[in-house]
C-alpha atoms as a PDB file:
ATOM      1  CA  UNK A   1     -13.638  -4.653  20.796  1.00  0.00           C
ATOM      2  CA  UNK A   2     -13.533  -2.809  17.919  1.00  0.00           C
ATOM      3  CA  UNK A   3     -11.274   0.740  16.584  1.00  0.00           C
ATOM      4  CA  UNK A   4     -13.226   3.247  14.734  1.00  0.00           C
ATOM      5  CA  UNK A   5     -12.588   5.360  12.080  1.00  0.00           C
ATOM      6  CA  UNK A   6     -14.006   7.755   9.642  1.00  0.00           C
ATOM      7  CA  UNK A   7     -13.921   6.936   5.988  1.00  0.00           C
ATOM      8  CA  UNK A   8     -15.608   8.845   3.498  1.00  0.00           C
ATOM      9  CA  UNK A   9     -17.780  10.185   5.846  1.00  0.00           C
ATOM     10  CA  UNK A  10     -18.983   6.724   7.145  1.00  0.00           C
ATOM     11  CA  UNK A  11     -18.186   4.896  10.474  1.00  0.00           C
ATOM     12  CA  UNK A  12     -15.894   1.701  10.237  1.00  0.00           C
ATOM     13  CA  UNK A  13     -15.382  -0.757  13.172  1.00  0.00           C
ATOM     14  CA  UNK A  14     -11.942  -1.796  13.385  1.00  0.00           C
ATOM     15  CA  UNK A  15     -11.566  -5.016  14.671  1.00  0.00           C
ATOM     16  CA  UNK A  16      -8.759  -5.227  17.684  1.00  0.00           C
ATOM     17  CA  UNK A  17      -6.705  -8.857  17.377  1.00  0.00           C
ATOM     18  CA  UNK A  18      -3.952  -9.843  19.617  1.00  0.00           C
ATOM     19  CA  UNK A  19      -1.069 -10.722  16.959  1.00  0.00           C
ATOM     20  CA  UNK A  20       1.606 -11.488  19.501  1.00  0.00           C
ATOM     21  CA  UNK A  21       1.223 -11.160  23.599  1.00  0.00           C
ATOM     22  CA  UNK A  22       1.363  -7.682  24.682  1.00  0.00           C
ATOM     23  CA  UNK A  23       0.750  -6.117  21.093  1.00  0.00           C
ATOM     24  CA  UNK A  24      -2.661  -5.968  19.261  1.00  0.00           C
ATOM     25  CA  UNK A  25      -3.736  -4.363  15.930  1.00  0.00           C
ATOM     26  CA  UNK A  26      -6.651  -2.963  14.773  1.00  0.00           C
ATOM     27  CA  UNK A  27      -7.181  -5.116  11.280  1.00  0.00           C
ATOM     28  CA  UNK A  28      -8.357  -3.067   8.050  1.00  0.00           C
ATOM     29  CA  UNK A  29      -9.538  -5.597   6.069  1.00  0.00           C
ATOM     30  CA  UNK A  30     -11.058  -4.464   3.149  1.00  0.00           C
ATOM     31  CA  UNK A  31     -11.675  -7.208   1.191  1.00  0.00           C
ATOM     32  CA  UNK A  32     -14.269  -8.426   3.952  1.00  0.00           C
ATOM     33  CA  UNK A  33     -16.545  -5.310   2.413  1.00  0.00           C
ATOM     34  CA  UNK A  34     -16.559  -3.804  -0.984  1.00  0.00           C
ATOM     35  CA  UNK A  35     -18.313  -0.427   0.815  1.00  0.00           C
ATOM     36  CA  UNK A  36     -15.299  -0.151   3.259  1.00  0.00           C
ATOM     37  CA  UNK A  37     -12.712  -0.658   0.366  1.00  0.00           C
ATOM     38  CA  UNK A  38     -14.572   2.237  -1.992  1.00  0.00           C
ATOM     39  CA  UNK A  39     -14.723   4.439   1.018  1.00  0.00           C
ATOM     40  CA  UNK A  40     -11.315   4.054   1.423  1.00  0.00           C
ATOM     41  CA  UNK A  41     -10.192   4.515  -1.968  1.00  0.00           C
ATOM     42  CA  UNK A  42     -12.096   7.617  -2.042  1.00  0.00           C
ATOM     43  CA  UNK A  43     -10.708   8.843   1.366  1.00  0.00           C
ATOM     44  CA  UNK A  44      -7.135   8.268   0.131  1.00  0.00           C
ATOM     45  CA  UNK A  45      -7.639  10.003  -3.125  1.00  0.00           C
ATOM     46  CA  UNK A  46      -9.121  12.791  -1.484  1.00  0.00           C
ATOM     47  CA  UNK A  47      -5.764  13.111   1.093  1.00  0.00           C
ATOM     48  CA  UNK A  48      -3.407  12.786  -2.036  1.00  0.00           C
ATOM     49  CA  UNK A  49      -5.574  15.721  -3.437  1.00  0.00           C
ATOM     50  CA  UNK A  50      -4.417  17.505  -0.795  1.00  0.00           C
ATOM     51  CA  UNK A  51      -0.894  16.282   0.062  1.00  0.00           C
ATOM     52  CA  UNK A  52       2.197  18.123  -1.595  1.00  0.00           C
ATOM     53  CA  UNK A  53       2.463  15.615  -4.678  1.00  0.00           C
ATOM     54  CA  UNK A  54       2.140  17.074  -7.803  1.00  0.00           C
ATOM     55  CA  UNK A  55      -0.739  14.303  -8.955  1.00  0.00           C
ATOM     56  CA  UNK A  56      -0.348  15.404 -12.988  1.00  0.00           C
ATOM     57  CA  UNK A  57       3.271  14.305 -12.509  1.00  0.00           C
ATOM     58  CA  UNK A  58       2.314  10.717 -11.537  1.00  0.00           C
ATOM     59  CA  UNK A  59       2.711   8.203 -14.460  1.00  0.00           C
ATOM     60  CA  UNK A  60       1.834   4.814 -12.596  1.00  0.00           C
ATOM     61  CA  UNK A  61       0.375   3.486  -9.602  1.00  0.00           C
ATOM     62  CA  UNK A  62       2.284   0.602  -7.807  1.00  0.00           C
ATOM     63  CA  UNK A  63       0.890  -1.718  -5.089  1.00  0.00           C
ATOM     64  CA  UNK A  64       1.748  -5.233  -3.274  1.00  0.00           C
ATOM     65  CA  UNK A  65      -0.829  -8.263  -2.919  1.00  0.00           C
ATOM     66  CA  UNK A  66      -3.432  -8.487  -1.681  1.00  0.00           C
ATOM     67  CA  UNK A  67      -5.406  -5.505   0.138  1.00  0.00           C
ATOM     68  CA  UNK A  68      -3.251  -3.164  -2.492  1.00  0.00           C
ATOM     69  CA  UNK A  69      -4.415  -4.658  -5.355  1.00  0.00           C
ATOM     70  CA  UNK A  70      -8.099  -2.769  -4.887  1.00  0.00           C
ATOM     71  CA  UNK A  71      -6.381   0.990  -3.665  1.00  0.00           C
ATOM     72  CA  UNK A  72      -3.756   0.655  -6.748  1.00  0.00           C
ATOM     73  CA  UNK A  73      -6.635  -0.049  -9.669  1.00  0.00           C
ATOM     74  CA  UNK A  74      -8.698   2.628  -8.551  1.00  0.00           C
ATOM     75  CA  UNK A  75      -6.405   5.494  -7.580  1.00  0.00           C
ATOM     76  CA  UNK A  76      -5.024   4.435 -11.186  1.00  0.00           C
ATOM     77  CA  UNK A  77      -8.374   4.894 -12.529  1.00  0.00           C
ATOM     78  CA  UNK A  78      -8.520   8.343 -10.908  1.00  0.00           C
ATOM     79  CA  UNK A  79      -5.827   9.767 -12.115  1.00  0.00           C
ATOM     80  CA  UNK A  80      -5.789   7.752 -15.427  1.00  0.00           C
ATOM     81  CA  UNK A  81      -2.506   5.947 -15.785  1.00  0.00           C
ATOM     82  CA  UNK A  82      -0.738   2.183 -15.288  1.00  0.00           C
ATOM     83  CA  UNK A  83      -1.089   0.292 -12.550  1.00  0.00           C
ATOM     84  CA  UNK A  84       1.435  -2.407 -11.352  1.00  0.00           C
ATOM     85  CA  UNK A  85       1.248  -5.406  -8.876  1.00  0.00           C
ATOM     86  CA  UNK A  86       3.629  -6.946  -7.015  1.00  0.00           C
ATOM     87  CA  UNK A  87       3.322 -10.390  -6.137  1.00  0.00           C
ATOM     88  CA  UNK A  88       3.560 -12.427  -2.885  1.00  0.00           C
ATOM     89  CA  UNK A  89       4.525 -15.732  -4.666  1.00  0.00           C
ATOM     90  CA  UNK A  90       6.228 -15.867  -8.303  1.00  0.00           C
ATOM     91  CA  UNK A  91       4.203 -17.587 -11.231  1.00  0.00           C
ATOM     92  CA  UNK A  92       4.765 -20.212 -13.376  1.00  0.00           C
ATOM     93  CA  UNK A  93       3.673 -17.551 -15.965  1.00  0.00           C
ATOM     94  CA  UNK A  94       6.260 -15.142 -14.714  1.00  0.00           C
ATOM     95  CA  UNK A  95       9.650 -16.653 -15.007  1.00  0.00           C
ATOM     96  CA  UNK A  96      11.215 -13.619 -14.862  1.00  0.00           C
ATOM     97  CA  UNK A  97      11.237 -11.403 -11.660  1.00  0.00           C
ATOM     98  CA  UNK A  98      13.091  -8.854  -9.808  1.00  0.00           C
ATOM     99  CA  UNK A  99      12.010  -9.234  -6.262  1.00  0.00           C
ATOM    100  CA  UNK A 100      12.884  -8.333  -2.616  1.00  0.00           C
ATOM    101  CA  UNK A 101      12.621  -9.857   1.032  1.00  0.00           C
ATOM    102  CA  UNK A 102       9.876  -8.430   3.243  1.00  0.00           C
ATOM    103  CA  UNK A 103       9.283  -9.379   7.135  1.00  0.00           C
ATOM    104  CA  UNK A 104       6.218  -8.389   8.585  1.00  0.00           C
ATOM    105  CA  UNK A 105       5.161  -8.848  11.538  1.00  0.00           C
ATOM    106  CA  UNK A 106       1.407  -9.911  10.698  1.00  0.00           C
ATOM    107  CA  UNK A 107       3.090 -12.813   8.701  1.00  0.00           C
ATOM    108  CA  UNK A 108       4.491 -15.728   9.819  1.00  0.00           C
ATOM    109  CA  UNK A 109       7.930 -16.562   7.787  1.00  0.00           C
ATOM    110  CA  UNK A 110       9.716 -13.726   5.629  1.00  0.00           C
ATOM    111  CA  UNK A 111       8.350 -13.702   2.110  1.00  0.00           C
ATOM    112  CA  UNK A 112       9.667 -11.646  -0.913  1.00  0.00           C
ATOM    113  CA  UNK A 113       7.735  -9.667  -3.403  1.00  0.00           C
ATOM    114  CA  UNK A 114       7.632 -10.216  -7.095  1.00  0.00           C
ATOM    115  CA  UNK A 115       7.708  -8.021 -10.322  1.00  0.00           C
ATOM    116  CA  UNK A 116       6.727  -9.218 -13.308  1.00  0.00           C
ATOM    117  CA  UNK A 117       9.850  -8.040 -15.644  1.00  0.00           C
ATOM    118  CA  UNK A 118       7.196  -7.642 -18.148  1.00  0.00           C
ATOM    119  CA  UNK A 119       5.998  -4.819 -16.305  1.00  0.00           C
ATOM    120  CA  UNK A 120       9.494  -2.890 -16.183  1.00  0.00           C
ATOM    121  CA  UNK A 121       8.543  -0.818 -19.034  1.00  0.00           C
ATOM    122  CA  UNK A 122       6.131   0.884 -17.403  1.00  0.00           C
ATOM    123  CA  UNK A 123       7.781   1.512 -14.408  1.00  0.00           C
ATOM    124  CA  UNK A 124      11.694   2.733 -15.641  1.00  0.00           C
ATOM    125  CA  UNK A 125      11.899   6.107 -15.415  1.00  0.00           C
ATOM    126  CA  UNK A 126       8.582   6.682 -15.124  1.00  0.00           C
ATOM    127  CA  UNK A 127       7.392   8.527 -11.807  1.00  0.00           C
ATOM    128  CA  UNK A 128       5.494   5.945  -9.426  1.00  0.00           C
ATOM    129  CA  UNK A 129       3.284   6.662  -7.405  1.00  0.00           C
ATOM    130  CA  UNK A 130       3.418   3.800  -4.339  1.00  0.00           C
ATOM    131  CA  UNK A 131      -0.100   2.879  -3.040  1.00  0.00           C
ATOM    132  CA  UNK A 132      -0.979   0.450  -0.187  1.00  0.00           C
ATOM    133  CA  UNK A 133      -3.814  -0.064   2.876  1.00  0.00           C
ATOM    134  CA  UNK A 134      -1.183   0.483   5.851  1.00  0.00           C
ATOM    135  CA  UNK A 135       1.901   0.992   6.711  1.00  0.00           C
ATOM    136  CA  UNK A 136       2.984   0.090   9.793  1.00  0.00           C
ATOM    137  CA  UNK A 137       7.570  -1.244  10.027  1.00  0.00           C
ATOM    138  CA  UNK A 138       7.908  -0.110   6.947  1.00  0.00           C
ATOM    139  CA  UNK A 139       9.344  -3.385   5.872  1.00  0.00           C
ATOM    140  CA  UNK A 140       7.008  -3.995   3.385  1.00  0.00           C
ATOM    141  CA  UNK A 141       7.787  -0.243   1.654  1.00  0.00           C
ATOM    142  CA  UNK A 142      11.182  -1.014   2.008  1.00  0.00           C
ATOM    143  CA  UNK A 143      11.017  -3.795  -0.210  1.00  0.00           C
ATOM    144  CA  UNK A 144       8.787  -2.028  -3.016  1.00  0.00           C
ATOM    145  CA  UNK A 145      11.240   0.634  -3.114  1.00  0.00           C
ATOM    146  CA  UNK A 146      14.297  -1.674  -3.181  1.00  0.00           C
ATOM    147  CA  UNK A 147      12.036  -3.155  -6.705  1.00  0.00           C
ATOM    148  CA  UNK A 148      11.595   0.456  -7.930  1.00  0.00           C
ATOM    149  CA  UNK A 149      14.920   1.106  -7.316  1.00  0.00           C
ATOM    150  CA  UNK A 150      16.240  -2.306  -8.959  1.00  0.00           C
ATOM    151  CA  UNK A 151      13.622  -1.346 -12.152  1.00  0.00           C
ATOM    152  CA  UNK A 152      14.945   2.721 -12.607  1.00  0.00           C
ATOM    153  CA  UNK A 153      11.762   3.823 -11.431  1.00  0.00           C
ATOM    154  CA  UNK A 154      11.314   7.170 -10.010  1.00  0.00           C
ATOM    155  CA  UNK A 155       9.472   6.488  -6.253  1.00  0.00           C
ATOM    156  CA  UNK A 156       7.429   9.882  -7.226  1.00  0.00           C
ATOM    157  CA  UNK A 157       5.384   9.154  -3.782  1.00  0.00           C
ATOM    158  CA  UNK A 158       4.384   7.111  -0.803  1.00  0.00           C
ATOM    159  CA  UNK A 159       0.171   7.147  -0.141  1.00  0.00           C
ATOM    160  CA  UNK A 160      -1.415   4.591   2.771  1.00  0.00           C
ATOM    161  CA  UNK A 161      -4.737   4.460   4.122  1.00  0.00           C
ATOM    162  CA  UNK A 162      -3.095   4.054   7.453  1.00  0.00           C
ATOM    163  CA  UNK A 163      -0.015   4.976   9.382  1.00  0.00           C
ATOM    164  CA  UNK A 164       0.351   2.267  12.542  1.00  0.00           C
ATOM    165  CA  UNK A 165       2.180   2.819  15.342  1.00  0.00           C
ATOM    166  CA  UNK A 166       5.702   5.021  14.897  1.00  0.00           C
ATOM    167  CA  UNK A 167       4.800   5.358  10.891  1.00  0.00           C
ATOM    168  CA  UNK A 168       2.250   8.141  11.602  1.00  0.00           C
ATOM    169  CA  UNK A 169       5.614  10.056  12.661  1.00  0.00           C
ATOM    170  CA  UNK A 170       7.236   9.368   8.829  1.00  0.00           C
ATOM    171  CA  UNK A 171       7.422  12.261   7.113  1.00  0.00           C
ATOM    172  CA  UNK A 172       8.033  11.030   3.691  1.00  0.00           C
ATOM    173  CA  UNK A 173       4.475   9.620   3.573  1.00  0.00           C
ATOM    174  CA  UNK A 174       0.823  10.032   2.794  1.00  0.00           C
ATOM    175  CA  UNK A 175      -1.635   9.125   4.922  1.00  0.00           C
ATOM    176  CA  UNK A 176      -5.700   9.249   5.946  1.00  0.00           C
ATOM    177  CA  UNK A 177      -5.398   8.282   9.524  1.00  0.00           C
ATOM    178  CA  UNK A 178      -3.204   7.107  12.010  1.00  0.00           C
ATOM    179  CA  UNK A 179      -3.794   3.628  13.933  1.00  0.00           C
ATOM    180  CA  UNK A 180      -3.025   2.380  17.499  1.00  0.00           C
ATOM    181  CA  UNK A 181      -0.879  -0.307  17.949  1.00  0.00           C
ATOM    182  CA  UNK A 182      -2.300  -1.607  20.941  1.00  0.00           C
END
């Protein structure tokens, strides 16, 4: 069974996955296809195009492992500024970090993401523009903001490929399409 949706003018299947009894989710995984992950960064750059932020105004791009690695490097290409990564484990090679706690429920233990504090000059006081494929409890965007807060960033805007469940109701977000939770 499959969810479809329209990106960049092409037809995606969706695959539908029971993550719990009683609640399945259609799973956007873009780095199963590099065609589904340019047609999405294309599709989301196009909906920020159109969306009330002020794209000049945007001075870096921020994203979380894994899936927002690909949307943050090339909606930072399009519009020409700094991109940022947060990471789902820290590194040996980053000692220091400012982090927060994230609980998702397509993972299977809390986790907490990790900045780089060599990347804090590019993000303090600079307006960020946060990037990412969906967004579903919001826990995960919770815990990039709590960072960008932490940093004295400026959280200029919120942009997702998709809005599951209750999120497509957020109006404080960006997004292409909404998605099911089924």
């Amino acid at each position: 069974m499959e969810h479809k949706v329209i990106l960049n003018g092409k037809e995606y299947g969706l695959p539908i996955v029971e993550i719990k009894p009683g609640l399945s989710i259609a799973v956007f995984d873009m780095l199963s296809s590099s065609n589904l992950a340019k047609d999405a960064s294309i599709e989301l750059f196009e909906t920020l195009k159109k969306s009330n932020i002020d794209l000049s105004k945007v001075d870096a791009v921020l994203s979380a492992e894994t899936k927002g690695v690909i949307l943050a490097y090339q909606i930072a290409e399009y519009l020409g500024v700094e991109m940022s990564i947060l990471r789902k484990e820290q590194k040996i090679y980053h000692p220091n970090v400012t982090k927060a706690m994230v609980d998702t429920y397509t993972t299977k233990n809390p986790h907490y993401l990790h900045l780089d504090n060599g990347q804090i000059s590019k993000l303090k006081g600079k307006n960020v523009l946060i990037v990412d494929d969906v967004v579903s409890t919001g826990s995960s965007l919770t815990a990039i903001e709590n960072i960008l807060n932490q940093v004295g960033a400026n959280v200029y805007g919120k942009a997702f490929v998709f809005a599951e469940g209750d999120a497509a109701i957020r109006d404080d977000i960006v997004f292409v399409h909404p998605l099911p939770l089924l």
